[in-house]
Protein backbone atom coordinates (compact mmCIF):
# COMPACT_ATOMS: atom_id res chain seq x y z
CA UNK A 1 0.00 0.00 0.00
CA UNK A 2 1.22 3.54 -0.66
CA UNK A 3 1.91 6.30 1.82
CA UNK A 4 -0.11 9.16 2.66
CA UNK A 5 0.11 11.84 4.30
CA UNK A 6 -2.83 13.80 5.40
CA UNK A 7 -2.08 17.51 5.36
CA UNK A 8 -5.14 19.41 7.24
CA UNK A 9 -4.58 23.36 7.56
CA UNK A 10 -7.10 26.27 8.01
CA UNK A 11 -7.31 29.00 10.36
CA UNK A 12 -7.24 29.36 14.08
CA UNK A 13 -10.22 27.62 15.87
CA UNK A 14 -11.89 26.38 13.66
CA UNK A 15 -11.64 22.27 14.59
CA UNK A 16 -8.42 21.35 12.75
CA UNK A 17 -7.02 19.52 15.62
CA UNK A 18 -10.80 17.63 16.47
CA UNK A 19 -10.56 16.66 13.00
CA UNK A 20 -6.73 15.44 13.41
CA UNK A 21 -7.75 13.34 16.36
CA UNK A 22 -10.67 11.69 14.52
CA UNK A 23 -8.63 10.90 11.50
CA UNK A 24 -6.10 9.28 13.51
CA UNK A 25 -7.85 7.34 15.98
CA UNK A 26 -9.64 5.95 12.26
CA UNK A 27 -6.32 4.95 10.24
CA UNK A 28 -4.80 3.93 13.93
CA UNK A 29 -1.70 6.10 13.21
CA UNK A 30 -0.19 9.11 14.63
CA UNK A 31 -0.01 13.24 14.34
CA UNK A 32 2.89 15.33 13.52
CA UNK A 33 2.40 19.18 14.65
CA UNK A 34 3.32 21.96 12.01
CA UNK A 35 2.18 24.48 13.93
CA UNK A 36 5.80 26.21 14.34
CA UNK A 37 4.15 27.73 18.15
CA UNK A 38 3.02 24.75 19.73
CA UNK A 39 6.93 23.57 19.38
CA UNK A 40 8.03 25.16 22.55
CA UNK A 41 7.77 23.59 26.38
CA UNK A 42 7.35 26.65 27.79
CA UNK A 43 4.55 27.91 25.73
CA UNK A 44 1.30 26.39 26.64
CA UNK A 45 -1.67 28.19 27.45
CA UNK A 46 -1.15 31.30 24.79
CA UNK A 47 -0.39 28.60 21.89
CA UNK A 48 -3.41 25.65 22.67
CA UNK A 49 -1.67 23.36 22.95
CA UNK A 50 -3.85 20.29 22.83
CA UNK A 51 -5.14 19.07 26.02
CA UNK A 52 -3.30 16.13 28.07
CA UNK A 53 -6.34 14.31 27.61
CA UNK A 54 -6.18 14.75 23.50
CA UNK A 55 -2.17 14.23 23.90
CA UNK A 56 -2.56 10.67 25.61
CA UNK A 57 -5.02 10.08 22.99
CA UNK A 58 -3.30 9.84 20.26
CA UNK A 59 0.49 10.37 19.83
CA UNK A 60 2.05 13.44 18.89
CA UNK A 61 5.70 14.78 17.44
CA UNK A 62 6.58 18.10 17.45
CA UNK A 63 4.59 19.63 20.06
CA UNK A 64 6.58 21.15 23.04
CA UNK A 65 9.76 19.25 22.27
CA UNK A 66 12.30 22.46 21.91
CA UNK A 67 13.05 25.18 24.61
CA UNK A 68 12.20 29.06 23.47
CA UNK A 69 15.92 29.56 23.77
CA UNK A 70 16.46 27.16 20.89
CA UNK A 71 17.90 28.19 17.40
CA UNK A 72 15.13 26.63 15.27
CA UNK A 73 13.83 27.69 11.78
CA UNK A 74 11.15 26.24 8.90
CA UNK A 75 14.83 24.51 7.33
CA UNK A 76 15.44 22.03 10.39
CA UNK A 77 11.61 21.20 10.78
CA UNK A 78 11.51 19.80 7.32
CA UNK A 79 14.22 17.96 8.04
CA UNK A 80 13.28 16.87 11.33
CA UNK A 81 10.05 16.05 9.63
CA UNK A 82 10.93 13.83 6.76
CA UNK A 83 13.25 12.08 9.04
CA UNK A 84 9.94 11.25 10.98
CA UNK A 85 7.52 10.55 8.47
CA UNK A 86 10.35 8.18 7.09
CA UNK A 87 10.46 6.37 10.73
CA UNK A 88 6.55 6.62 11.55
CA UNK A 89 6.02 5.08 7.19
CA UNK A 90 7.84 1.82 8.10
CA UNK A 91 4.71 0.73 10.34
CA UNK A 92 1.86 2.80 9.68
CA UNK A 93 0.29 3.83 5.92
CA UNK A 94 -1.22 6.90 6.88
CA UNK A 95 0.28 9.86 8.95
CA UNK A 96 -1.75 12.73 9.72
CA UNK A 97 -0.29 17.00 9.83
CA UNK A 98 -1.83 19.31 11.70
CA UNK A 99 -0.97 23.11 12.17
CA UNK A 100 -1.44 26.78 11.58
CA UNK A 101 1.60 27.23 9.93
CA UNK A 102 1.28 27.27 5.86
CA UNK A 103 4.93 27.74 5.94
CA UNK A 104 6.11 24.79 8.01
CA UNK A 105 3.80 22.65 6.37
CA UNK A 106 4.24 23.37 3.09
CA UNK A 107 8.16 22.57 3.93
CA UNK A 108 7.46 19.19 4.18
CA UNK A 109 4.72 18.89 1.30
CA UNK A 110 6.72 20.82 -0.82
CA UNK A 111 10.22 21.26 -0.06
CA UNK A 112 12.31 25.06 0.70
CA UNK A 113 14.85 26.45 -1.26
CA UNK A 114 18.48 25.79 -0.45
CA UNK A 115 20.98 28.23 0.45
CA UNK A 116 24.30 26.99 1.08
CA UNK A 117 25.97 28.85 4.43
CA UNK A 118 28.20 31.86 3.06
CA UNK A 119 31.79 32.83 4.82
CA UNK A 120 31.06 35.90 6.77
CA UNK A 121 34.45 36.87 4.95
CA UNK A 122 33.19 36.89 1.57
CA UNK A 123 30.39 39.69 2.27
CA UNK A 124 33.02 41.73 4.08
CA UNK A 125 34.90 41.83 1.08
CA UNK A 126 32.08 42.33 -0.91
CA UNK A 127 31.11 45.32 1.26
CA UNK A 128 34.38 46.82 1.41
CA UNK A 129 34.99 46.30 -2.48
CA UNK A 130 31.25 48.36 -2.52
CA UNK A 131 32.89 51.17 -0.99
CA UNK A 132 36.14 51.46 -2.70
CA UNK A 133 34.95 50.48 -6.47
CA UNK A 134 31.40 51.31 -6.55
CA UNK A 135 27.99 49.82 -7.66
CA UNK A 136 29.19 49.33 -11.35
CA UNK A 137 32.00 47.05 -10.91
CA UNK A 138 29.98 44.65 -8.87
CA UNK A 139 27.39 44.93 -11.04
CA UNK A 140 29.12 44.21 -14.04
CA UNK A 141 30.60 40.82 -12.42
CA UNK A 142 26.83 39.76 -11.07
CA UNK A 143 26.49 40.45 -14.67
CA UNK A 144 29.33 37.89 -15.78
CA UNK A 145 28.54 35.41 -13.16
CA UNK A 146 24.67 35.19 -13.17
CA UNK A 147 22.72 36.78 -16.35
CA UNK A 148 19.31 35.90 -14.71
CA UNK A 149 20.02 37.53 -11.51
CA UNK A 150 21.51 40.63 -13.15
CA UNK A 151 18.27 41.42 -15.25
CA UNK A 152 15.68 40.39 -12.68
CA UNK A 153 16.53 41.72 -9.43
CA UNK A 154 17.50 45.25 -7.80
CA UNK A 155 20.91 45.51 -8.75
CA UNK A 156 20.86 48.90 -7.47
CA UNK A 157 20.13 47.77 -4.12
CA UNK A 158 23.48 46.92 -2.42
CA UNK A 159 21.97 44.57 0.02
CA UNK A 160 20.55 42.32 -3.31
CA UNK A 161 23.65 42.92 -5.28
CA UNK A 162 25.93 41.76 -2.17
CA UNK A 163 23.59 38.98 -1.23
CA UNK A 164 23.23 37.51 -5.17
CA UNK A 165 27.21 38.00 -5.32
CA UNK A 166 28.16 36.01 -2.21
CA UNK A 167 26.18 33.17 -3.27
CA UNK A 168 27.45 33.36 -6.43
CA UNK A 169 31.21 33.68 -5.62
CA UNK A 170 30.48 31.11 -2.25
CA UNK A 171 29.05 28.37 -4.11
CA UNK A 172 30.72 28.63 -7.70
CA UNK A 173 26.65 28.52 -8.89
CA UNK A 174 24.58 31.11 -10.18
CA UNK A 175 22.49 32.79 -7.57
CA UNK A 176 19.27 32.51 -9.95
CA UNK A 177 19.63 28.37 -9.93
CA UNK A 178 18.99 28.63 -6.12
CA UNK A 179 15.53 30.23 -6.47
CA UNK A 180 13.92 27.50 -8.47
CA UNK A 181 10.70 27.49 -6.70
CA UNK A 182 10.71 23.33 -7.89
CA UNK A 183 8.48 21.00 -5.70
CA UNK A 184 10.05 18.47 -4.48
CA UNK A 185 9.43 14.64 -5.07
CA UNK A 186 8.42 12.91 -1.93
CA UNK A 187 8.17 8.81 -1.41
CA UNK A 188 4.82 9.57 0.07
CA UNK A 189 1.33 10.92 -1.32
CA UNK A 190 -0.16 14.14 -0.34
CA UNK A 191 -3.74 14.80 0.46
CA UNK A 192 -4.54 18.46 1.58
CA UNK A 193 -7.37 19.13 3.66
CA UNK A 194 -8.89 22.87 3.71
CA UNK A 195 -10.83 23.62 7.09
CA UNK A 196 -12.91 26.22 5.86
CA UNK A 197 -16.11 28.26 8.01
CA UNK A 198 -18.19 31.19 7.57
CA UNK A 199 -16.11 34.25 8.50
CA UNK A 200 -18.57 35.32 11.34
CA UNK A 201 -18.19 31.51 12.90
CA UNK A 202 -14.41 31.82 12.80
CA UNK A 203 -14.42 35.18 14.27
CA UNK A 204 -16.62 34.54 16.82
CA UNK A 205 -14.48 31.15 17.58
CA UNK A 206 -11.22 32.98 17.93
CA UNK A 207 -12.61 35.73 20.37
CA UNK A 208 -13.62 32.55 22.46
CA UNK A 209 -10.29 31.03 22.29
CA UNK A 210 -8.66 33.90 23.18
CA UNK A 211 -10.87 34.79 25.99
CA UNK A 212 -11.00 30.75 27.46
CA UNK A 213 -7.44 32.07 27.09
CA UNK A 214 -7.23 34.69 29.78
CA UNK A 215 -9.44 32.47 32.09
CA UNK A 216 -7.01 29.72 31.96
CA UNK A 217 -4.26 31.81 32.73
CA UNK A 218 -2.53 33.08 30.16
CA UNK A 219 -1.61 36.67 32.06
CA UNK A 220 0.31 34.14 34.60
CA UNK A 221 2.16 32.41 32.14
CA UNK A 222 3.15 35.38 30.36
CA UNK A 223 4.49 37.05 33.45
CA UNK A 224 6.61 34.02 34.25
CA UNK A 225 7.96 34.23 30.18
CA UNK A 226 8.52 38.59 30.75
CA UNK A 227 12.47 37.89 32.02
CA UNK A 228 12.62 36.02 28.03
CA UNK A 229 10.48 38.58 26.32
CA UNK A 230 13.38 39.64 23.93
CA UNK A 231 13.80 35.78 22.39
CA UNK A 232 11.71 35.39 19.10
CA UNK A 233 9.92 32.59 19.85
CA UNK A 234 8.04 34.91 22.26
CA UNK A 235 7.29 37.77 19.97
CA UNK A 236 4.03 36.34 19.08
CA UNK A 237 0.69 36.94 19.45
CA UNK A 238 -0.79 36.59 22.74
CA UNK A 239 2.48 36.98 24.75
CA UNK A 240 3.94 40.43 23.37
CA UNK A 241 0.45 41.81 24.13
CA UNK A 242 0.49 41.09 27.35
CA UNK A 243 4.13 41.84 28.11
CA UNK A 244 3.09 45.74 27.69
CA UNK A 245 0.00 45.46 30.15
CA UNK A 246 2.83 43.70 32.88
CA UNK A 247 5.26 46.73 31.86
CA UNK A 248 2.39 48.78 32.70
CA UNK A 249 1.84 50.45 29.36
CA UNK A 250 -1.15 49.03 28.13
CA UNK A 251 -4.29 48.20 30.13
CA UNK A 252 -5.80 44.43 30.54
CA UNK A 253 -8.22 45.04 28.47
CA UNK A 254 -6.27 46.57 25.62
CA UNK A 255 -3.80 44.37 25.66
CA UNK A 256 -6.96 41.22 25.24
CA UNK A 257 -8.48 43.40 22.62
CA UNK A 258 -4.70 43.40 20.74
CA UNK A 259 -4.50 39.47 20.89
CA UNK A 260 -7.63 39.59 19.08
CA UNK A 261 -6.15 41.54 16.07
CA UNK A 262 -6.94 40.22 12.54
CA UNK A 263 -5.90 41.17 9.15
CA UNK A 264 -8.93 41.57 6.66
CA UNK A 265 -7.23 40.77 2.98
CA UNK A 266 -9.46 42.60 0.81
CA UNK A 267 -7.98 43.48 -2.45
CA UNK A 268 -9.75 42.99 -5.47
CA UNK A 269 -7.78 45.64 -7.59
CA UNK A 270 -4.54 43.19 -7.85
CA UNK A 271 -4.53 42.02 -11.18
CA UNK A 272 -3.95 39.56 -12.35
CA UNK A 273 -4.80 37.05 -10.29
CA UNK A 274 -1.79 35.60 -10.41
CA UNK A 275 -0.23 37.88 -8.73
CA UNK A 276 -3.16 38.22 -6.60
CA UNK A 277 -2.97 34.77 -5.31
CA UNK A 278 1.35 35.64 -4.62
CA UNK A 279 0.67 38.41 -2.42
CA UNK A 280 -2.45 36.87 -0.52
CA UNK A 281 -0.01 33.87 0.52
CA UNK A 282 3.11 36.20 1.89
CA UNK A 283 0.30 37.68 3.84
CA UNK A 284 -1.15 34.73 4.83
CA UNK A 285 2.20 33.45 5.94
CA UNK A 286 3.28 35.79 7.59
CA UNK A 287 -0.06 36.16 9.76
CA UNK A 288 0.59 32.46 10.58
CA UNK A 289 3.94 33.16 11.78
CA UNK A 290 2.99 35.84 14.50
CA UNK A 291 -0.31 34.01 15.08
CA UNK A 292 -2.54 37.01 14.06
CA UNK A 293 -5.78 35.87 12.67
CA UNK A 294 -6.17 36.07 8.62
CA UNK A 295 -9.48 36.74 7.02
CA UNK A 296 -9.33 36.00 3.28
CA UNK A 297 -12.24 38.19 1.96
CA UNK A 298 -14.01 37.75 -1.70
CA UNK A 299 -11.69 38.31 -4.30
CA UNK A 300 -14.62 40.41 -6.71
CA UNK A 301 -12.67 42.06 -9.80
CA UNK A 302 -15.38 42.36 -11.53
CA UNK A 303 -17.36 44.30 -9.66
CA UNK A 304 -13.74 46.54 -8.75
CA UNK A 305 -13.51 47.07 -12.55
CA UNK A 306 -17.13 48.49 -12.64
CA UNK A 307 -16.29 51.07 -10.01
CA UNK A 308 -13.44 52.15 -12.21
CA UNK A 309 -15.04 52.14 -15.84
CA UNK A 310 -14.08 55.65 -17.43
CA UNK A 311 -11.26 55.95 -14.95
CA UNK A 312 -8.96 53.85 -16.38
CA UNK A 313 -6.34 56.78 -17.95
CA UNK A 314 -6.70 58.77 -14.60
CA UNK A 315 -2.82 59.34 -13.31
CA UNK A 316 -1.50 57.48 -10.42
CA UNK A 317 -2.92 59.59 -7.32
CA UNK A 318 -6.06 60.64 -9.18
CA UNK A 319 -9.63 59.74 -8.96
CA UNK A 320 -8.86 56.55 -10.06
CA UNK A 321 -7.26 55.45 -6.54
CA UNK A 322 -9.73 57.41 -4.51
CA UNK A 323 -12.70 55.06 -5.82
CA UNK A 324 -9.92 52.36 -5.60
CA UNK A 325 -9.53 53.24 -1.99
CA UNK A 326 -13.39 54.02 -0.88
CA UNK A 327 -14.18 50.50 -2.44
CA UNK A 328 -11.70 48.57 -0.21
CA UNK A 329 -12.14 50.58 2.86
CA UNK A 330 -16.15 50.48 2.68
CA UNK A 331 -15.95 46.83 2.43
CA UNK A 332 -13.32 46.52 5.33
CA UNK A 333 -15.35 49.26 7.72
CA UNK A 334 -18.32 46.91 6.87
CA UNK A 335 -16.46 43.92 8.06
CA UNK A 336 -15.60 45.70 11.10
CA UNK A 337 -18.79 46.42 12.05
CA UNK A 338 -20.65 42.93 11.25
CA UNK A 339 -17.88 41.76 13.50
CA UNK A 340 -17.94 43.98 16.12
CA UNK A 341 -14.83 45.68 15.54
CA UNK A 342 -14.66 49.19 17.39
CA UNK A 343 -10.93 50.52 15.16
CA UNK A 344 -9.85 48.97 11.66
CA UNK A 345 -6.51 50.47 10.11
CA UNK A 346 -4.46 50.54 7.02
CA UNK A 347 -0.94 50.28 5.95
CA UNK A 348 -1.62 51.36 2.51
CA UNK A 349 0.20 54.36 2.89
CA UNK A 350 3.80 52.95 4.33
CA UNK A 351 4.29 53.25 0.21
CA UNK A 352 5.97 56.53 -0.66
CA UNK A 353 4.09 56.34 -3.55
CA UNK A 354 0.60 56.85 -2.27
CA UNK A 355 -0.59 59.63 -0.79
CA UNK A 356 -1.71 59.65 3.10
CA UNK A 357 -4.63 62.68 2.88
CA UNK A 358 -6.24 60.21 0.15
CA UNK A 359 -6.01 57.42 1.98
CA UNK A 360 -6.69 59.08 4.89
CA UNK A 361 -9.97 60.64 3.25
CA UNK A 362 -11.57 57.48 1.95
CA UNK A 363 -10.54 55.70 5.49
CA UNK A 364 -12.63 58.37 7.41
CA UNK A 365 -15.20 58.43 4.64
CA UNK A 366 -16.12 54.62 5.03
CA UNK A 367 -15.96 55.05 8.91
CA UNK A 368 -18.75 57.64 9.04
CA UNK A 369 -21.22 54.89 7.38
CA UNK A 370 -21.46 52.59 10.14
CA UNK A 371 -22.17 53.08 13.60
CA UNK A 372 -19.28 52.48 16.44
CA UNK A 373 -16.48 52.01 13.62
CA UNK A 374 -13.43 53.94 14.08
CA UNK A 375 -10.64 54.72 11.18
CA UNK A 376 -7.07 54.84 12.72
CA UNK A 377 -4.91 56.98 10.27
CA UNK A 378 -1.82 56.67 11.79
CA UNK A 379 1.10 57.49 9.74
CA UNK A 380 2.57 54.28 8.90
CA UNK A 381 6.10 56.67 7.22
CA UNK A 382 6.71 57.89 10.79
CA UNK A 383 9.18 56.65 13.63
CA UNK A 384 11.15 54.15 11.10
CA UNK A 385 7.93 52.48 9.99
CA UNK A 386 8.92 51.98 6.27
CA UNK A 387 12.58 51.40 7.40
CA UNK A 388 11.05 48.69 9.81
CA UNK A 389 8.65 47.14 6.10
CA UNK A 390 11.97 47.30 4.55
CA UNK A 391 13.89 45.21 7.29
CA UNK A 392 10.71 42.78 8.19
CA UNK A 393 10.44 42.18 4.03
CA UNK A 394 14.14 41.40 3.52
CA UNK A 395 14.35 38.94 6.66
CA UNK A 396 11.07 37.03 5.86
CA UNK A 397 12.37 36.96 2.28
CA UNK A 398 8.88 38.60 1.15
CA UNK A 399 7.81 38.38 -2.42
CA UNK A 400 8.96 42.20 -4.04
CA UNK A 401 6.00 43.91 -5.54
CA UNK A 402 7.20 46.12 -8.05
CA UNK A 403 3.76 48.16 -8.64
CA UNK A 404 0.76 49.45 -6.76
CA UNK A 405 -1.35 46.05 -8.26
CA UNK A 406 -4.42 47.10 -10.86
CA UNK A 407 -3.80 46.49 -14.46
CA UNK A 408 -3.61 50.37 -15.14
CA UNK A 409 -0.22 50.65 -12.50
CA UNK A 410 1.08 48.37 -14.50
CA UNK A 411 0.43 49.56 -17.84
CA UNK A 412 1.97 52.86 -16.76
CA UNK A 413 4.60 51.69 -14.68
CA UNK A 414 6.05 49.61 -17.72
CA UNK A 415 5.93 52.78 -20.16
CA UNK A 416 7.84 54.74 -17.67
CA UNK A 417 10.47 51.77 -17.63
CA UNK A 418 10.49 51.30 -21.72
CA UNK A 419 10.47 55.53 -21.61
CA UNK A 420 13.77 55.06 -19.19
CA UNK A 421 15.53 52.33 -20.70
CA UNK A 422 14.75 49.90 -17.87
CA UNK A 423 13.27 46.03 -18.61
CA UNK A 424 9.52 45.57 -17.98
CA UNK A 425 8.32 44.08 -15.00
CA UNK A 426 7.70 40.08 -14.93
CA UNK A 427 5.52 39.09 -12.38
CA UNK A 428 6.29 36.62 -9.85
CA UNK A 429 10.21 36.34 -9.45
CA UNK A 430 11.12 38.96 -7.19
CA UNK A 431 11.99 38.15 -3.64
CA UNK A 432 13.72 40.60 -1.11
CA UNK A 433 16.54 38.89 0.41
């Protein structure tokens, strides 16, 4: 008989690990945990950690079995994880995954890129040689050693050129053959299982979870964790929340109403839906990572491209964007308010290329329609916030979006790059790094 392995993912509280238990106690067999916050011992009560009851049920790997002041990364759990499933395969057909984490799942379904470790010395040199000869030398090696790399990523941006060179000159391989993006072949079949619910159920579950939460005593275990606060296992949601209320910064109740933060993805102007799909999964994954709750809302283009018809050669900025932005922010201020929301924000305008007093406008705008919904309009730019996208994109290795995302950025974007001797964009390569 083959293997299987039954992937089941969705998002937080919605069943996924009454479903796990049901499968396994079914195929007799056992659960591996993906969800990358459930892998620390001292982390209990703010990550659910299944029950002892559900534990001693049915056996479980990966669940509690590092300390928070472990080095550990989506690269070892694959192959921690294969090593597993390898061991668990020779006596049992069927192996069930459980967790929150797209990323750490997807590992092990899918397989990670490779990057080889890089002497520290061979940046330093790179660096130095950036100083002393300039972008153009360096450029014109990258351009020698790695033709792909030199015409698809920001070679102007030292970090990119440094990072594509080291590999390059560490590895004696073109950067580019790193970034394949290949699936993997696994010895085992693959069947992925969506938990999906009506948004209002899952919403409604979460604020449960969270507040079962505080009643189980999740402001005690975070005050035993505030000496470790500075580790990154611990800057997740539910703990750093509650680390400001023990500093005495935030109140109790604030700091509950933070854990219950969730991202509304609502962006039918990204066309095309390629690219749509690209950006809704960096979101996604990084949600997953820090725990915050992700709402994938309807992805309607048509009925975006009806709110635009005879807009379509307005200029970047223009009346085109405002109706761009009242759509999105009616629909999200709506959201709010079905779901009893009391402040919904933006970070459209961490972009330079946006302008705050029209996003600000249409954010206020939608507010005013529905009762008890308030528009922050902080100023994402301020105190090192689009330093802070810049660093947080470049560690997470996010996907580079080179334009604002309708069909009409792109159109115009493009004829300013044919009109200034630069390639068009291609869709769907670009990664910061």
């Amino acid at each position: 008989m083959s293997k299987t392995l039954i992937s089941i993912v969705g998002p937080t509280g919605i069943g996924k690990t009454a479903l796990s238990l049901k499968l396994a106690e079914h195929f007799k067999t056992e659960i591996i945990s993906s969800d990358s916050r459930q892998f620390f011992k001292e982390m209990t009560i703010g990550t659910a950690v299944p029950s002892s009851e559900e534990l001693s049920s049915v056996r479980h790997h990966f669940i509690q079995h590092i300390s928070i002041n472990d080095t550990y990364n989506v690269g070892r759990f694959e192959k921690e994880a294969i090593v597993k499933l390898e061991e668990l395969f020779k006596t049992k057909d069927v192996i069930i995954m459980v967790g929150g984490s797209g990323l750490y799942s997807n590992a092990v379904v899918n397989g990670i890129d490779d990057f080889p470790d890089i002497p520290k010395t061979i940046r330093e040199e790179l660096n130095l040689r950036l100083k002393t000869e300039g972008f153009k030398v360096l450029q014109s090696q990258l351009k020698a050693l790695d033709t792909i790399s030199f015409n698809t990523i920001a070679i102007d941006n030292p970090q990119r050129l440094i990072r594509a060179l080291e590999i390059c000159i560490g590895t004696g391989k073109p950067y580019s053959s790193f970034l394949s993006k290949n699936r993997v072949t696994r010895p085992f079949k693959t069947i992925s299982i969506g938990v999906k619910a009506e948004r209002e159920i899952i919403y409604e579950r979460i604020n449960r979870r969270v507040d079962i939460m505080v009643e189980s005593g999740l402001v005690t275990e975070a005050k035993s964790l505030l000496p470790h606060k500075h580790l990154n296992a611990l800057n997740t949601v539910g703990y750093k929340e509650l680390f400001k209320y023990l500093e005495g910064k935030w109140t109790l109740e604030f700091a509950i109403s933070e854990i219950k933060t969730t991202v509304f993805f609502y962006n039918p102007n990204i066309h095309p839906q390629e690219e749509y799909e690209i950006r809704k999964d960096e979101n996604k994954r990084f949600c997953d990572k820090l725990g915050f709750n992700f709402i994938d809302a309807d992805y309607d283009k048509d009925n975006w491209f009806e709110r635009i018809k005879g807009l379509e050669d307005e200029p970047e900025r223009g009346a085109r964007c405002t109706q761009c932005f009242d759509m999105r922010f009616e629909r999200s201020a709506l959201f709010a308010q079905e779901n009893n929301f009391k402040v919904y924000a933006t970070t459209l305008g961490i972009s330079r290329w946006k302008d705050m007093n029209q996003i600000n406008d249409s954010g206020h705008k939608a507010a005013d329609r529905y009762k008890d919904v308030q528009y922050w309009d902080f100023n994402w730019r301020k105190k090192g916030g689009a330093a802070r996208m810049i660093e947080i994109s470049k560690r997470e290795e996010f996907y580079q979006q080179e334009y604002c995302g309708c069909v009409y950025s792109l159109r115009d974007t493009n004829k300013w790059r044919q009109a200034n001797n630069k390639d068009r964009i291609i869709r769907g390569i670009k990664f910061y790094n």
